[in-house]
C-alpha atoms as a PDB file:
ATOM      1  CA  UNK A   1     101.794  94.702  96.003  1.00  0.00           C
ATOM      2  CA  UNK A   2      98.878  95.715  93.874  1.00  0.00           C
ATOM      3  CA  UNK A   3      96.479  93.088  93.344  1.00  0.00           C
ATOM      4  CA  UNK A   4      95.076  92.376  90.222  1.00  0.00           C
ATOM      5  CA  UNK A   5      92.683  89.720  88.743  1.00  0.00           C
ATOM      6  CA  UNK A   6      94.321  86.199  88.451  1.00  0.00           C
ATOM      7  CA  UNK A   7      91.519  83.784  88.736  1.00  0.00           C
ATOM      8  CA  UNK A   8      91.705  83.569  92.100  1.00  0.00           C
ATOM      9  CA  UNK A   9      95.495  84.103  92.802  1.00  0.00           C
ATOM     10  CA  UNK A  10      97.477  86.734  93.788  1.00  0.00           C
ATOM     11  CA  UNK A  11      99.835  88.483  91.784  1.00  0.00           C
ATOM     12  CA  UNK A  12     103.749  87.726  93.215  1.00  0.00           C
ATOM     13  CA  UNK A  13     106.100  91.155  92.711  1.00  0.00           C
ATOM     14  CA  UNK A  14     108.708  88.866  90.692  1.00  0.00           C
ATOM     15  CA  UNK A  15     109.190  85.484  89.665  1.00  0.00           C
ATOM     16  CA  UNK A  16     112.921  84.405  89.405  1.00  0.00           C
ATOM     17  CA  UNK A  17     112.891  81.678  86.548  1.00  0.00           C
ATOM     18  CA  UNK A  18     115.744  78.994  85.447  1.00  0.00           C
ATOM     19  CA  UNK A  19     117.800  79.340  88.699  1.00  0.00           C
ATOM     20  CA  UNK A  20     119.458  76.844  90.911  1.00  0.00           C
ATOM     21  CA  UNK A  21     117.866  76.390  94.304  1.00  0.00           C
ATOM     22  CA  UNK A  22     119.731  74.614  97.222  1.00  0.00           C
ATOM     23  CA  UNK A  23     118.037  72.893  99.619  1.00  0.00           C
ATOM     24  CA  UNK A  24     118.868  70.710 102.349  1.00  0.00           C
ATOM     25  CA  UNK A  25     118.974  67.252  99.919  1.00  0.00           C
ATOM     26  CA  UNK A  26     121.043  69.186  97.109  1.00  0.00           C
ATOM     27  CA  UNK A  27     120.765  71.267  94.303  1.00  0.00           C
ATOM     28  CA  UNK A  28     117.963  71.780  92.047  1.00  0.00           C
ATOM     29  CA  UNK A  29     116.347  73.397  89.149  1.00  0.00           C
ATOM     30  CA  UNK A  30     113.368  76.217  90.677  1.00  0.00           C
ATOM     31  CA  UNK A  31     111.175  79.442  89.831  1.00  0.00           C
ATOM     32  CA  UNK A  32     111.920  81.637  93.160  1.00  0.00           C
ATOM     33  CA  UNK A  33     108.946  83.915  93.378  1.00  0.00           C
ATOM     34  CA  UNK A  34     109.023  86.784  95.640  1.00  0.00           C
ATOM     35  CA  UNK A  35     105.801  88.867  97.440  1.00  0.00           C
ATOM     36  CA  UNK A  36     107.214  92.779  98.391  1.00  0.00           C
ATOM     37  CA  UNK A  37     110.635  91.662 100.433  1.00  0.00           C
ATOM     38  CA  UNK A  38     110.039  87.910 100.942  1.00  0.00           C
ATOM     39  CA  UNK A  39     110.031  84.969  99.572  1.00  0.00           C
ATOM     40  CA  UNK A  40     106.620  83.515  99.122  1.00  0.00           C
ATOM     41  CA  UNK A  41     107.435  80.559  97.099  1.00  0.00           C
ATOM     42  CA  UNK A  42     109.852  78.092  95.700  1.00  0.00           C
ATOM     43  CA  UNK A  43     108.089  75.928  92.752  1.00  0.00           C
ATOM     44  CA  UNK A  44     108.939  73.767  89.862  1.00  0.00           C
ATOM     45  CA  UNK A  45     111.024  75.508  86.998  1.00  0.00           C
ATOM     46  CA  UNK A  46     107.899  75.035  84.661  1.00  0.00           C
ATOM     47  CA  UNK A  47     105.075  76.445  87.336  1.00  0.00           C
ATOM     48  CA  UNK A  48     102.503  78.680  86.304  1.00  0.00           C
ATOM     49  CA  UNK A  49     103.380  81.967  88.005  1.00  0.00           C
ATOM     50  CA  UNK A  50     101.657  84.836  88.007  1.00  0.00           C
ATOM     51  CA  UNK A  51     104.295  88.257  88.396  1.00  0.00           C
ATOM     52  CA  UNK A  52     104.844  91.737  87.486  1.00  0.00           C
ATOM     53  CA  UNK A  53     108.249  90.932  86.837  1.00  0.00           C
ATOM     54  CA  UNK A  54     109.816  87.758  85.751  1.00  0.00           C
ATOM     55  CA  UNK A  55     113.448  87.436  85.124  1.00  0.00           C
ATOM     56  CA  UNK A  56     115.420  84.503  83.297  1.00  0.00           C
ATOM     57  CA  UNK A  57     118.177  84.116  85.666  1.00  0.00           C
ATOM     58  CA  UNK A  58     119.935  81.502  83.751  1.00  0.00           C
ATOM     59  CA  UNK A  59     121.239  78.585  85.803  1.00  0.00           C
ATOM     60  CA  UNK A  60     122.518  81.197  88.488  1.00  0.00           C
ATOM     61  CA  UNK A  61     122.117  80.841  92.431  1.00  0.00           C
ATOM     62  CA  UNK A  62     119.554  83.584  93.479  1.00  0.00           C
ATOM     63  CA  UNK A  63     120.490  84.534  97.503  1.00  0.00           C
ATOM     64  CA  UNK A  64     118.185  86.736 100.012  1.00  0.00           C
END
């Protein structure tokens, strides 16, 4: 991943916006972000990410 300046953050490879996460106590709304071949976060649908890529992915259930 090539880092760039982000006021102190690091810059995630993609961020996977609008999807449907679920967890252990049920279903809910998420931005997936993903760092090379993992996934480095799960955050609120609204968070501030900073990625190369960000896709819309509509209400769909991104899988590993």
């Amino acid at each position: 991943m090539a880092e760039k300046p982000t006021g102190g953050r690091q810059q995630a490879d993609l961020a996977l916006r609008g999807g449907r996460v679920v967890t252990g106590s049920g279903v809910t709304a998420a931005t997936v972000v993903v760092s090379g071949d993992t996934i480095s976060a799960v955050c609120a649908p609204d968070a501030d990410v900073s990625a190369a890529q960000a896709i819309d992915v509509d209400d769909a259930y991104p899988l590993p």
